[in-house]
Each structure stands twice: as C-alpha cells, then as structure tokens.
C-alpha atoms as a PDB file:
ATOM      1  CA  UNK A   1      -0.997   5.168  -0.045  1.00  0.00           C
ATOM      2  CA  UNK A   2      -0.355   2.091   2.598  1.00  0.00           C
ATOM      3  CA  UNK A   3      -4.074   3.411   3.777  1.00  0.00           C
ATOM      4  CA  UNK A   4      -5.798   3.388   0.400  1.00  0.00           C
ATOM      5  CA  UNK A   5      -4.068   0.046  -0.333  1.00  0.00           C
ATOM      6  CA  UNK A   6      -5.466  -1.712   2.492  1.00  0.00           C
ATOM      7  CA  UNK A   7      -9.003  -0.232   1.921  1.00  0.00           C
ATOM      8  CA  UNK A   8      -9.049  -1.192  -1.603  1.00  0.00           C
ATOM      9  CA  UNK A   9      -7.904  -5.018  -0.745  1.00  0.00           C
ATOM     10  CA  UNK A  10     -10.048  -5.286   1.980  1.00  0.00           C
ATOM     11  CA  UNK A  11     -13.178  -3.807  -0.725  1.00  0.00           C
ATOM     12  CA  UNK A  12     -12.019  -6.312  -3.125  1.00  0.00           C
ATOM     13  CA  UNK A  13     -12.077  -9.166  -0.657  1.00  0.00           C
ATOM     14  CA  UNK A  14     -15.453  -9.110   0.552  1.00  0.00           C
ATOM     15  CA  UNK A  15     -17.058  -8.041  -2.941  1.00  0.00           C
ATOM     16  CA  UNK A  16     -15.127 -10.639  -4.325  1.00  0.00           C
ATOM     17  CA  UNK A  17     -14.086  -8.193  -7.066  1.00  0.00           C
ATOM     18  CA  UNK A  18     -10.208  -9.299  -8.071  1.00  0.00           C
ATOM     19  CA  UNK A  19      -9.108  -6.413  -9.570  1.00  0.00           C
ATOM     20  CA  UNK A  20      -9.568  -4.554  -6.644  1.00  0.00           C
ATOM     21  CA  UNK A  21      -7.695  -6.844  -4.461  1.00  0.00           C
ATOM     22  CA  UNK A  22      -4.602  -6.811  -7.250  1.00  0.00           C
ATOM     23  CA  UNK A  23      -4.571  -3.345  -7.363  1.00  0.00           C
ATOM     24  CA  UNK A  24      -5.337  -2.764  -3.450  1.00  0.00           C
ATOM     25  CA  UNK A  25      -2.485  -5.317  -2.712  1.00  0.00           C
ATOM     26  CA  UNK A  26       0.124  -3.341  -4.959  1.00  0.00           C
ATOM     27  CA  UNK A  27      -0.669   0.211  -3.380  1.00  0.00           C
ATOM     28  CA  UNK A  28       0.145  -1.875  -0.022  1.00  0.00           C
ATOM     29  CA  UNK A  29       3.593  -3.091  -1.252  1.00  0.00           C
ATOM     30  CA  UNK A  30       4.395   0.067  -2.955  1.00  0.00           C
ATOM     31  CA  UNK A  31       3.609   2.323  -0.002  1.00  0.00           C
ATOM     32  CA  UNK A  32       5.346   0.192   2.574  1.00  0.00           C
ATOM     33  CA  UNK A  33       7.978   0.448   0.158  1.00  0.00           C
ATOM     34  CA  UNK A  34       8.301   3.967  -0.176  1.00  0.00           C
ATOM     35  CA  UNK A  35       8.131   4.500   3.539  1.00  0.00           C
ATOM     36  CA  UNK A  36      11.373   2.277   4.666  1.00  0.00           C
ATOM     37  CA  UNK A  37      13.418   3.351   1.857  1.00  0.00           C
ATOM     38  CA  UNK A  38      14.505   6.983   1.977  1.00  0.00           C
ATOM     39  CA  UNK A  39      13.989   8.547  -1.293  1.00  0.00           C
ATOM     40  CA  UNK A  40      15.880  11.928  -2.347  1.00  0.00           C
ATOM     41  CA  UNK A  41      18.001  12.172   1.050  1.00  0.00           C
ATOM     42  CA  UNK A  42      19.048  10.819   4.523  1.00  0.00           C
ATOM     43  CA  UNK A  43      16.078  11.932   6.557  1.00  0.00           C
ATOM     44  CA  UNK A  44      15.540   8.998   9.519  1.00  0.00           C
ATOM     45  CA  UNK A  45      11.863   7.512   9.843  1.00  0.00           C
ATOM     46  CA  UNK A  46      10.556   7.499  13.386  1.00  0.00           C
ATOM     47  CA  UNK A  47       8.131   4.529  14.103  1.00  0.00           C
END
C-alpha cells in the first residue's frame, strides 16, 4: 500500500493531476500507518 501510495503521488505530481496526488498521499499515510501499529496481536516489526 506504502508502494502504491508513493507511485500514485509521484503520477499525480508530475501530471499535475490533484486527485491523484490526494489519493496517492492518503494510501502513503494509511500504509505507514498500518505498518507501525500492530493490528489483531503483539507480533514485533523488524526494520
């Protein structure tokens, strides 16, 4: 999702299309999001 995100907002940037960059930029949020915060038990996240 973090990957898609940053494709999409980096699409949206240089085409100068803004809904791409809105939704691009809240796929990035959302998937860094989900990937710190452990969702549905304790398992640790290796960086």
């Amino acid at each position: 999702m973090v990957v898609l995100g940053l494709i999409l907002l980096i699409i949206g940037l240089v085409a100068s299309i803004p809904i791409l960059t809105t939704i691009g930029a809240i796929l990035l949020v959302v998937g860094l999001i989900l990937n710190v915060v452990p969702i549905g038990g304790t398992r640790r996240r290796v960086y």
